[in-house]
C-alpha atoms as a PDB file:
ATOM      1  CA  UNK A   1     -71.626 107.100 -38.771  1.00  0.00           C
ATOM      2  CA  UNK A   2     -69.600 108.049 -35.857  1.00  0.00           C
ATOM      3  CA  UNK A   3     -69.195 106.360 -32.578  1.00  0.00           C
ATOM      4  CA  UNK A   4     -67.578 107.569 -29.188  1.00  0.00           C
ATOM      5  CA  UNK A   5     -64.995 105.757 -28.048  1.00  0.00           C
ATOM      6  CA  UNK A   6     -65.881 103.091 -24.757  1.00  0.00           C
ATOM      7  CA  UNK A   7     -70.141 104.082 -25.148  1.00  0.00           C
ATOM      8  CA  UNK A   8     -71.471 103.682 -28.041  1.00  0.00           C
ATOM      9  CA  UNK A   9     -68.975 102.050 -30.657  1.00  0.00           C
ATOM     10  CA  UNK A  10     -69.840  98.229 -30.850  1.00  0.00           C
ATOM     11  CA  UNK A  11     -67.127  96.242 -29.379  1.00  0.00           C
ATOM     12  CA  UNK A  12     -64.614  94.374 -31.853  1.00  0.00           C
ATOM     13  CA  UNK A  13     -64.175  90.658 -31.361  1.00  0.00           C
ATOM     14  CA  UNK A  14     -61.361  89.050 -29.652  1.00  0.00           C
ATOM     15  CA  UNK A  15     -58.925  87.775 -32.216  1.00  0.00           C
ATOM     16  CA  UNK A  16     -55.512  86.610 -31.636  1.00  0.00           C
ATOM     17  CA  UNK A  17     -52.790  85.791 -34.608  1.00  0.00           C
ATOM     18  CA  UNK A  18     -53.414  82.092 -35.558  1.00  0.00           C
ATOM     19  CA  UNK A  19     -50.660  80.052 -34.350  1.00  0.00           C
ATOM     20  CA  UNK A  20     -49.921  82.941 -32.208  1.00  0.00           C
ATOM     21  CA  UNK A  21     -48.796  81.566 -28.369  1.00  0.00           C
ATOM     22  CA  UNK A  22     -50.442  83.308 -25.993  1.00  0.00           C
ATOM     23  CA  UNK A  23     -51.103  83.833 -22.072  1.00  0.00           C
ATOM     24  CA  UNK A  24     -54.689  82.540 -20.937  1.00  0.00           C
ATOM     25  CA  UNK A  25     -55.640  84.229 -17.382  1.00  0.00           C
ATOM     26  CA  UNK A  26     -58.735  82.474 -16.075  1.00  0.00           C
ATOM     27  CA  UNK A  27     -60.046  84.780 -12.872  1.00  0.00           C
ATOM     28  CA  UNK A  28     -62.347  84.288 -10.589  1.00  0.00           C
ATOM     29  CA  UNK A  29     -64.298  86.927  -9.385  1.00  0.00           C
ATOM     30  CA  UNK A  30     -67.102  84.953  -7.877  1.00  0.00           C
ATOM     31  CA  UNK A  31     -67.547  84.784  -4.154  1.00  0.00           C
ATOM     32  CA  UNK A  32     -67.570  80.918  -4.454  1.00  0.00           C
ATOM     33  CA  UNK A  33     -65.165  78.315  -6.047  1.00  0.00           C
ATOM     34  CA  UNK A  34     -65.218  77.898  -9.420  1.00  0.00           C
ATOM     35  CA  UNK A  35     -64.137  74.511 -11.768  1.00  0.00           C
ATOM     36  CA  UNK A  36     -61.798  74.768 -14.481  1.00  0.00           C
ATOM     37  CA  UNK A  37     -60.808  71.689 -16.548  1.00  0.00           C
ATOM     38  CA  UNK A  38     -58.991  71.837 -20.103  1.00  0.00           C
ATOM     39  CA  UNK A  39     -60.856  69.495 -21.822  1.00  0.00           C
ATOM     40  CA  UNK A  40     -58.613  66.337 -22.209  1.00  0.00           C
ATOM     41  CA  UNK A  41     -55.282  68.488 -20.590  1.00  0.00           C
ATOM     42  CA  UNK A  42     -55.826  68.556 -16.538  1.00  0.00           C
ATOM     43  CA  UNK A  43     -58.491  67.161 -14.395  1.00  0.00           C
ATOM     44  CA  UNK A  44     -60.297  70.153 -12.832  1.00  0.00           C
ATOM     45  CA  UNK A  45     -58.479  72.452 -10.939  1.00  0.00           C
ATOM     46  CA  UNK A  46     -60.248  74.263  -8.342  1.00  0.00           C
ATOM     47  CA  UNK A  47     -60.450  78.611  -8.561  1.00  0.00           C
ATOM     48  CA  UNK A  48     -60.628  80.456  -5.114  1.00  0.00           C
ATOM     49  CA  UNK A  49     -62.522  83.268  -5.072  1.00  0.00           C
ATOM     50  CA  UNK A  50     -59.938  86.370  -6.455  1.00  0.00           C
ATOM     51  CA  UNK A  51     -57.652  83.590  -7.702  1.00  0.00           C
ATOM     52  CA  UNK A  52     -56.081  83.814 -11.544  1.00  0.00           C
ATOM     53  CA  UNK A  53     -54.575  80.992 -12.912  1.00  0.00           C
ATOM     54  CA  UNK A  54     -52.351  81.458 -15.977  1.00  0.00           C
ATOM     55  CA  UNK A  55     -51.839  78.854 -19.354  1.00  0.00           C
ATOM     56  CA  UNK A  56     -49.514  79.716 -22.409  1.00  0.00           C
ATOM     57  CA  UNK A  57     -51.273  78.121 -25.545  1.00  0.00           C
ATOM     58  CA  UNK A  58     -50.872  77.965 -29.225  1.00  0.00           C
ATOM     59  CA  UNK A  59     -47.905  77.666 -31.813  1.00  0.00           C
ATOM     60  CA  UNK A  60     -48.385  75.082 -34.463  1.00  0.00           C
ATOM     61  CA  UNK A  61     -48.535  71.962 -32.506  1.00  0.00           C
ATOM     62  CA  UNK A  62     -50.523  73.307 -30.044  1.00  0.00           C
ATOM     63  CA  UNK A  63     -53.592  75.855 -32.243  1.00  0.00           C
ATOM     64  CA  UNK A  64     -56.834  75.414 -29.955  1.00  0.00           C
ATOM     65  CA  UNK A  65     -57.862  75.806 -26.595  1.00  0.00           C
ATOM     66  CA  UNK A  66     -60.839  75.568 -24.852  1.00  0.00           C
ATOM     67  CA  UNK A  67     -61.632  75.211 -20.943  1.00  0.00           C
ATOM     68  CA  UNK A  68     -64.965  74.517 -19.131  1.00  0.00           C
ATOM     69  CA  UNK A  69     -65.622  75.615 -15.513  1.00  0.00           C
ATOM     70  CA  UNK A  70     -68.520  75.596 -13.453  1.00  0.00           C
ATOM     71  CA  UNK A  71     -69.537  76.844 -10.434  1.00  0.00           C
ATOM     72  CA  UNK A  72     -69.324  74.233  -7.188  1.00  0.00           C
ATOM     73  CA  UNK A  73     -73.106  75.285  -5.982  1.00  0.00           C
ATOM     74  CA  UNK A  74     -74.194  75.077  -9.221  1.00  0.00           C
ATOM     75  CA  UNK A  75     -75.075  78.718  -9.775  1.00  0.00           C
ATOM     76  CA  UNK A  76     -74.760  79.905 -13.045  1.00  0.00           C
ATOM     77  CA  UNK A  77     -71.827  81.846 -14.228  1.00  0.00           C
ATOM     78  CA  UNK A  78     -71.700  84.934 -16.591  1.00  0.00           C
ATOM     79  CA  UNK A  79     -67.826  85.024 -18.379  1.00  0.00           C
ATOM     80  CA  UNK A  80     -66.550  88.225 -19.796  1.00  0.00           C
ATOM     81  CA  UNK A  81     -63.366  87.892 -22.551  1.00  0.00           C
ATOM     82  CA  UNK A  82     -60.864  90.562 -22.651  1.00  0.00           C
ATOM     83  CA  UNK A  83     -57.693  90.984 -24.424  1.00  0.00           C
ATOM     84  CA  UNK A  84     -56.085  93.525 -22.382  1.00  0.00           C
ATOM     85  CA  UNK A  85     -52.647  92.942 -24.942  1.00  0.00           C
ATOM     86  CA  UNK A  86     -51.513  91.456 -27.887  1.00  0.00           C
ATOM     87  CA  UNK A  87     -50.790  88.254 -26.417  1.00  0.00           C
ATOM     88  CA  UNK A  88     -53.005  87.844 -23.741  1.00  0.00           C
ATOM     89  CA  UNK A  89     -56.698  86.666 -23.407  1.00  0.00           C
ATOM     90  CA  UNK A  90     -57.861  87.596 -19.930  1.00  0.00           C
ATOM     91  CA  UNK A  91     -61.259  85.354 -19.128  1.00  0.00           C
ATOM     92  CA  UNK A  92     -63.242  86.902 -15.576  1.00  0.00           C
ATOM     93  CA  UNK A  93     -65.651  84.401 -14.847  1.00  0.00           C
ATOM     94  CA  UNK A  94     -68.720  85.912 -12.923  1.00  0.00           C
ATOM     95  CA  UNK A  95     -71.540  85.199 -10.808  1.00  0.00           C
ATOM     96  CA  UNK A  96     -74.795  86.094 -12.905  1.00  0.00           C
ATOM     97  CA  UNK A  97     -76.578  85.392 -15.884  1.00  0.00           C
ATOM     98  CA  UNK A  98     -79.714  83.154 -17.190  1.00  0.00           C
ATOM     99  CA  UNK A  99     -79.007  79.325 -16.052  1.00  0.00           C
ATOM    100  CA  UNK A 100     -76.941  77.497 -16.954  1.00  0.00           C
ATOM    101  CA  UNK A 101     -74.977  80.198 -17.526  1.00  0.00           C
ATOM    102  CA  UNK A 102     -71.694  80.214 -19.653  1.00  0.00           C
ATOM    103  CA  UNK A 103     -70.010  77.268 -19.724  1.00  0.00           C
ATOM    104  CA  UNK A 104     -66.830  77.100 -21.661  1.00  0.00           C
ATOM    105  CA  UNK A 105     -64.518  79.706 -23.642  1.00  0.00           C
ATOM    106  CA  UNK A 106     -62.591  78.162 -27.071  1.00  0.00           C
ATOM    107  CA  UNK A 107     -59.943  79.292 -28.579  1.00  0.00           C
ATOM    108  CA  UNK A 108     -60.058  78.496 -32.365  1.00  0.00           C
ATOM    109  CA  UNK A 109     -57.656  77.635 -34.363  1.00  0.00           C
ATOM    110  CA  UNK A 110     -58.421  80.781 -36.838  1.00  0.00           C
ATOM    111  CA  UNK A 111     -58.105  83.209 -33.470  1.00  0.00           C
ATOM    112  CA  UNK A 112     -61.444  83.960 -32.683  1.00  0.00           C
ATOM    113  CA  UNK A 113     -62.363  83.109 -29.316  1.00  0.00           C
ATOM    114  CA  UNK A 114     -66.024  81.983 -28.569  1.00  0.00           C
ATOM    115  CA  UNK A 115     -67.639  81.615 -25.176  1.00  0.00           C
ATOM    116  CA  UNK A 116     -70.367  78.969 -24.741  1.00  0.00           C
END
């Protein structure tokens, strides 16, 4: 079976090279402010509308990541993962999707990313 390239080929997961380091970009592209906290790394840092703020993760002493955001109103937020290069997972955190909504993106220590 054949697909066409960007319509009807299913999409590959993101993967990144275990023990790879890599640039996290969290963006916002909500019309509200968003949450982020790294789960036992920074208190939560607040996300203006259009803002992107940038972590470099991984190497050996440092394999998993995983964030948690929210929205301040409480709306529920729909996150799309993108991996735009080799070394660079790009989150977009959205307004949208069935309550509560996404929640958190982890970064395994295998290189699979997983959104929850």
């Amino acid at each position: 079976e054949t697909c066409v390239a960007a319509s009807s080929c299913p999409s590959q997961p993101v993967r990144f090279v275990p023990g790879q380091r890599i640039t996290i970009e969290v963006a916002n592209l909500t019309s509200g402010m968003v949450q982020l906290q790294q789960v036992y790394v920074t208190d939560p840092l607040p996300i203006s509308p259009g803002q992107v703020l940038s972590f470099v993760r991984g190497g050996s002493t440092d394999p998993n990541f995983s964030v948690v955001f929210w929205d301040v109103q409480g709306l529920p937020l729909k996150v799309t993962i993108l991996k735009p290069e080799a070394r660079l997972l790009r989150i977009e955190v959205r307004p949208g999707g069935r309550p509560p909504g996404d929640r958190a993106v982890y970064l395994k220590d295998d290189g699979r990313v997983d959104i929850l």
